[in-house]
Protein backbone atom coordinates (compact mmCIF):
# COMPACT_ATOMS: atom_id res chain seq x y z
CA UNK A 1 4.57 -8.78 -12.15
CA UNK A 2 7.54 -6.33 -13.16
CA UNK A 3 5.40 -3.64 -11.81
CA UNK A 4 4.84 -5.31 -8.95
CA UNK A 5 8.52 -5.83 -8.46
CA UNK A 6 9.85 -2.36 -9.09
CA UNK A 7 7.14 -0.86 -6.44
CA UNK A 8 8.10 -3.41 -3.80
CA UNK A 9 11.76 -2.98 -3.96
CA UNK A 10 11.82 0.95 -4.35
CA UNK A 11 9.99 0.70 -1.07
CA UNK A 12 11.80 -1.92 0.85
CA UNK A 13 14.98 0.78 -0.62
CA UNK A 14 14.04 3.32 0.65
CA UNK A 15 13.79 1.98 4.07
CA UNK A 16 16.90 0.79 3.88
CA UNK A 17 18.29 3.97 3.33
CA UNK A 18 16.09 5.66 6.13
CA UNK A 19 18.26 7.13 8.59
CA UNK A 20 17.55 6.29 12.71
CA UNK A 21 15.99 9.45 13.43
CA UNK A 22 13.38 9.08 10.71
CA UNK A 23 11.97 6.09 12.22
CA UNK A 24 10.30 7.76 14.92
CA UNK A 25 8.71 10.73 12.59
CA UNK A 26 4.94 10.48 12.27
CA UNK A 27 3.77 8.52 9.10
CA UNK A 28 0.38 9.29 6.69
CA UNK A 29 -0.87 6.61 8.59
CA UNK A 30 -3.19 7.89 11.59
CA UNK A 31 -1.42 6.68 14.82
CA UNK A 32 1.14 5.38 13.69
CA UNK A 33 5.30 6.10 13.53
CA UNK A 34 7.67 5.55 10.51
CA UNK A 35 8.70 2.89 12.68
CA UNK A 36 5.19 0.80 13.00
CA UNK A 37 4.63 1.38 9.13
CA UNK A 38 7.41 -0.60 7.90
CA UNK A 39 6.18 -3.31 10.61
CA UNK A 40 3.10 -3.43 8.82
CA UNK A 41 5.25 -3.82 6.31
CA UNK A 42 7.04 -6.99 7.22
CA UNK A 43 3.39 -8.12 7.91
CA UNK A 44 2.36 -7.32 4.35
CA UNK A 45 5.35 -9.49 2.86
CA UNK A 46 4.55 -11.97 5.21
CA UNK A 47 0.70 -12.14 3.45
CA UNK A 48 2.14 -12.49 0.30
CA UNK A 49 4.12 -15.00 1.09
CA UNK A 50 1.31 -17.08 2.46
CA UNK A 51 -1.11 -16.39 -0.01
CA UNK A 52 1.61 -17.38 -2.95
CA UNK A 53 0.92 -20.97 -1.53
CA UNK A 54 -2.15 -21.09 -0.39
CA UNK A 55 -3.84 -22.50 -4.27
CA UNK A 56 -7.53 -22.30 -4.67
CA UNK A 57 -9.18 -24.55 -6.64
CA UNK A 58 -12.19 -23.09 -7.49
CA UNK A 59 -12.75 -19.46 -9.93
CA UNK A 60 -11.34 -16.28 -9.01
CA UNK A 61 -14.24 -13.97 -6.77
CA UNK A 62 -12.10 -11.24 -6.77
CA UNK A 63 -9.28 -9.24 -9.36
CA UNK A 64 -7.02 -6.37 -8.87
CA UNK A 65 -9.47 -3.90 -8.62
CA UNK A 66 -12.29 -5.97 -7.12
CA UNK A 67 -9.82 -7.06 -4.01
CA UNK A 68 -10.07 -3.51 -2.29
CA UNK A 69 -12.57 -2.83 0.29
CA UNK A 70 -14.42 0.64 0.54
CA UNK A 71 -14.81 1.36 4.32
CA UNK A 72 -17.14 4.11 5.81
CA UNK A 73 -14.94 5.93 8.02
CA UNK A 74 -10.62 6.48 7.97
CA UNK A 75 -8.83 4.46 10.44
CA UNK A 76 -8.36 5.93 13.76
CA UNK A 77 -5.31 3.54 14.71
CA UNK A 78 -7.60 2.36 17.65
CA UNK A 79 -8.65 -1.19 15.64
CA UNK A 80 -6.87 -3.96 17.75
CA UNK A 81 -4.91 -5.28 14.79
CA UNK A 82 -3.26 -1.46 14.39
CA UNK A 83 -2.44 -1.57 18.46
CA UNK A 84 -0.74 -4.46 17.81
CA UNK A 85 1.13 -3.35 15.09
CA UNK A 86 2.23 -0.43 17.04
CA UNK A 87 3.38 -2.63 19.87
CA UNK A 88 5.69 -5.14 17.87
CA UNK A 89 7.26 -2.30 16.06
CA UNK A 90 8.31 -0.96 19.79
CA UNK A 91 9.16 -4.38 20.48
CA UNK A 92 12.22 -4.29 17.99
CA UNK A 93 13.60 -1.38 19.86
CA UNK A 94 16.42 -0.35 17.00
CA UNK A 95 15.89 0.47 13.49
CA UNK A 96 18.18 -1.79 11.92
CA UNK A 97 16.56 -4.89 13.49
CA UNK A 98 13.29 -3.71 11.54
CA UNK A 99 15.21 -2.98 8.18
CA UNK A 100 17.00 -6.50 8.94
CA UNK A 101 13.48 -8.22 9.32
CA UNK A 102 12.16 -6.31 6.24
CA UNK A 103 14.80 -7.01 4.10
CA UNK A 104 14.99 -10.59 4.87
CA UNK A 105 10.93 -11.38 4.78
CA UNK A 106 10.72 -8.65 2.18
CA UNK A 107 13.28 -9.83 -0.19
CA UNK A 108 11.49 -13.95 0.08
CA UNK A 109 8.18 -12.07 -1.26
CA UNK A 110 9.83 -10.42 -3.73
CA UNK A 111 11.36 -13.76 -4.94
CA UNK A 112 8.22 -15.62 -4.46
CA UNK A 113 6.33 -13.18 -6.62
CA UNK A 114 8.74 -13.20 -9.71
CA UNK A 115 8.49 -16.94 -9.86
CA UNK A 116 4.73 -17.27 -9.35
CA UNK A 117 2.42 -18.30 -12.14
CA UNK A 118 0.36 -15.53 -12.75
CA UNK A 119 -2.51 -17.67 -13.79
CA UNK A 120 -2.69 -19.65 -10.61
CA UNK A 121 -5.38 -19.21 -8.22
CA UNK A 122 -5.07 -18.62 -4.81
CA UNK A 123 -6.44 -17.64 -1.98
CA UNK A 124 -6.45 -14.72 0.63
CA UNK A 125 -9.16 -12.74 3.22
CA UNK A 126 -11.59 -16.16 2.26
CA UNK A 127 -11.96 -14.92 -1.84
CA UNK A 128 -9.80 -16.29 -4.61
CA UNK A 129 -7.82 -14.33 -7.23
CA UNK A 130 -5.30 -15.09 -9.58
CA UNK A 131 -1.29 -15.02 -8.87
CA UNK A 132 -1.06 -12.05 -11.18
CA UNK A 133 -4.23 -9.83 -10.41
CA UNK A 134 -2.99 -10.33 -6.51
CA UNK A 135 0.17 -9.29 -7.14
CA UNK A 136 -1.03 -6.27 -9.49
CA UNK A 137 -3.35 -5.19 -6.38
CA UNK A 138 -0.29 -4.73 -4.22
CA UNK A 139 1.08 -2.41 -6.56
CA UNK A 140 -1.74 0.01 -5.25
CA UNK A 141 -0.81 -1.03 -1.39
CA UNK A 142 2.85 -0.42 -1.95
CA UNK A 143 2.77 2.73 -3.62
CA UNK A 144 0.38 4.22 -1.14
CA UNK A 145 2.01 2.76 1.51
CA UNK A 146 5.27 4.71 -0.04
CA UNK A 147 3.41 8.19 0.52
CA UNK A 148 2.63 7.45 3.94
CA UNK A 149 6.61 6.79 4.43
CA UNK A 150 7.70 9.78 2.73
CA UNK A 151 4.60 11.76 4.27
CA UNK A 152 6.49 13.87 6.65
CA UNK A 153 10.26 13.11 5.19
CA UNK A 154 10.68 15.75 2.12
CA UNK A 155 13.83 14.89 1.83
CA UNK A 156 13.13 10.90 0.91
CA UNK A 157 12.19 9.77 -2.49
CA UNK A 158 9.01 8.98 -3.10
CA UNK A 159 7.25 6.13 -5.02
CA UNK A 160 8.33 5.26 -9.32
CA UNK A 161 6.39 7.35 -11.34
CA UNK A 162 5.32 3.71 -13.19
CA UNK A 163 3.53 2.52 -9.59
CA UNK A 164 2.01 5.89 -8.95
CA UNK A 165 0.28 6.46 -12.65
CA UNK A 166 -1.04 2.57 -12.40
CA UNK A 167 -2.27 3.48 -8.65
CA UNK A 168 -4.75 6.14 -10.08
CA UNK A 169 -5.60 4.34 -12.55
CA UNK A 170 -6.98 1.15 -10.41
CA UNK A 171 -8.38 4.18 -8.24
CA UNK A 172 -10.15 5.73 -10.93
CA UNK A 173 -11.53 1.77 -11.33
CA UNK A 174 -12.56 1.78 -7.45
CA UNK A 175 -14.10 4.75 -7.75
CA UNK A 176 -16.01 4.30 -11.29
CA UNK A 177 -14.50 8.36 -12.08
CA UNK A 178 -11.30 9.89 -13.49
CA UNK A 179 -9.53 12.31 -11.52
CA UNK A 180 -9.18 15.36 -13.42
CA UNK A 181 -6.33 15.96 -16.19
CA UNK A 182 -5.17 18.66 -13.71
CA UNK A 183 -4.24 16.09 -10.55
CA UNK A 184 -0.96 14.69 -10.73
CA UNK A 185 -0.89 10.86 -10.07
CA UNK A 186 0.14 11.75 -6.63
CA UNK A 187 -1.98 14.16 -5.48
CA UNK A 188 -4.90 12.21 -7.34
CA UNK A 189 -3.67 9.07 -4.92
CA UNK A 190 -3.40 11.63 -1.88
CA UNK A 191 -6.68 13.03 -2.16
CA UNK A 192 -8.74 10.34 -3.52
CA UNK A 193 -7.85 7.85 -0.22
CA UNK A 194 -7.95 10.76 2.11
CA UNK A 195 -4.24 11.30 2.62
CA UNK A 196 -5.06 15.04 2.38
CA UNK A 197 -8.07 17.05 1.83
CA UNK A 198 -8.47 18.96 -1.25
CA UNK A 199 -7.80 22.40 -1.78
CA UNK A 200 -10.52 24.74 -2.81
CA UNK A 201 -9.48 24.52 -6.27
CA UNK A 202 -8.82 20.65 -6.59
CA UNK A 203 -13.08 20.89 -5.22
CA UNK A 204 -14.31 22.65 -7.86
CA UNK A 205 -12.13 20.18 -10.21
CA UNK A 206 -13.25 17.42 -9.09
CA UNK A 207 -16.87 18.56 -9.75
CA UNK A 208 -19.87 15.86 -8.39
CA UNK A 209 -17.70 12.95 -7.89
CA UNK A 210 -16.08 14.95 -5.22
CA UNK A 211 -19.03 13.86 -2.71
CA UNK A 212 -17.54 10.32 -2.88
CA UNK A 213 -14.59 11.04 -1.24
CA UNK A 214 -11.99 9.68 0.28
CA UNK A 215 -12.25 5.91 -0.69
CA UNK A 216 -10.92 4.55 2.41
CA UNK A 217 -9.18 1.20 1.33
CA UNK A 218 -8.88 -2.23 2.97
């Protein structure tokens, strides 16, 4: 839950702290602006919020690990759901109206999540988990998400160290391998979700298990 917490609201800072011009940069999602990232955003904090009350009375299907989806293929930013995203982050016109929404649906989850039980069972995308292994599975979502904010901003601060090294490790779950000793948290995170292709010398690392790559999450 703390972990959970210090991801969501190093993120939700950072955007805060974005200045106007960065909101039209190009983010590490495919077809998508700075700008229609964080409206995903306020979308994502908007899920949790629903799912926090939404309680499922029957046993958990899923856990932290278990919630993510392996898809075939990357996005292309062509799925209806991503158009859409794309057109009600043009809809908001200036930044600060989307750092105003995000701060004000953003902050609610954050609250919400701090007071949740973590042994209660609810339920989200028709499969039941518990408070806390939800909430731990978002710690993945937020810290990637963070890279694809920071993707083409060098000058922002990335994700806490604490999100990024528990990231890999649910990866490493996901994809039933380590990343070698030699991949830092973030370029294990980059690499193993297809942020970035490897180098030559990150191939020969990552040995066999390279031919599963990228684990495309949803």
């Amino acid at each position: 839950m703390d972990l959970f917490s210090c991801s969501w609201t190093a993120l939700r800072t950072t955007v805060a702290e974005l200045p106007d011009e960065d909101f039209t940069q190009p983010s590490g999602c495919a077809g998508w602006l700075v700008r229609d990232l964080v409206c995903h955003l306020i979308i994502d904090a908007q899920d949790v919020l629903i799912t926090l009350v939404t309680p499922a009375e029957t046993e958990p299907t899923r856990d932290a690990v278990t919630y993510w989806n392996v898809a075939e293929a990357p996005p292309t930013g062509d799925d209806p759901l991503d158009a859409l995203t794309v057109r009600l982050a043009a809809a908001y016109e200036e930044p600060w109206l989307l750092k105003f929404h995000l701060d004000d649906v953003g902050s609610a989850a954050g609250r919400a999540a701090e007071r949740a039980d973590p042994g209660l069972r609810v339920s989200t995308r028709d499969e039941v988990l518990t408070a806390g292994d939800y909430l731990r599975a978002y710690v993945l979502e937020w810290t990637l998400h963070h890279l694809d904010l920071v993707a083409h901003l060098p000058d922002v601060a990335g994700p806490p160290a604490e999100g990024l090294a528990r990231s890999r490790e649910m990866l490493e779950e996901i994809a039933r391998s380590p990343f070698p000793a030699s991949f830092s948290d973030k370029d294990a995170l980059l690499v193993g979700t297809g942020r970035r292709a490897p180098t030559d010398a990150e191939n020969a690392a990552l040995g066999e298990p390279a031919a599963k790559l990228p684990l495309v999450l949803g």
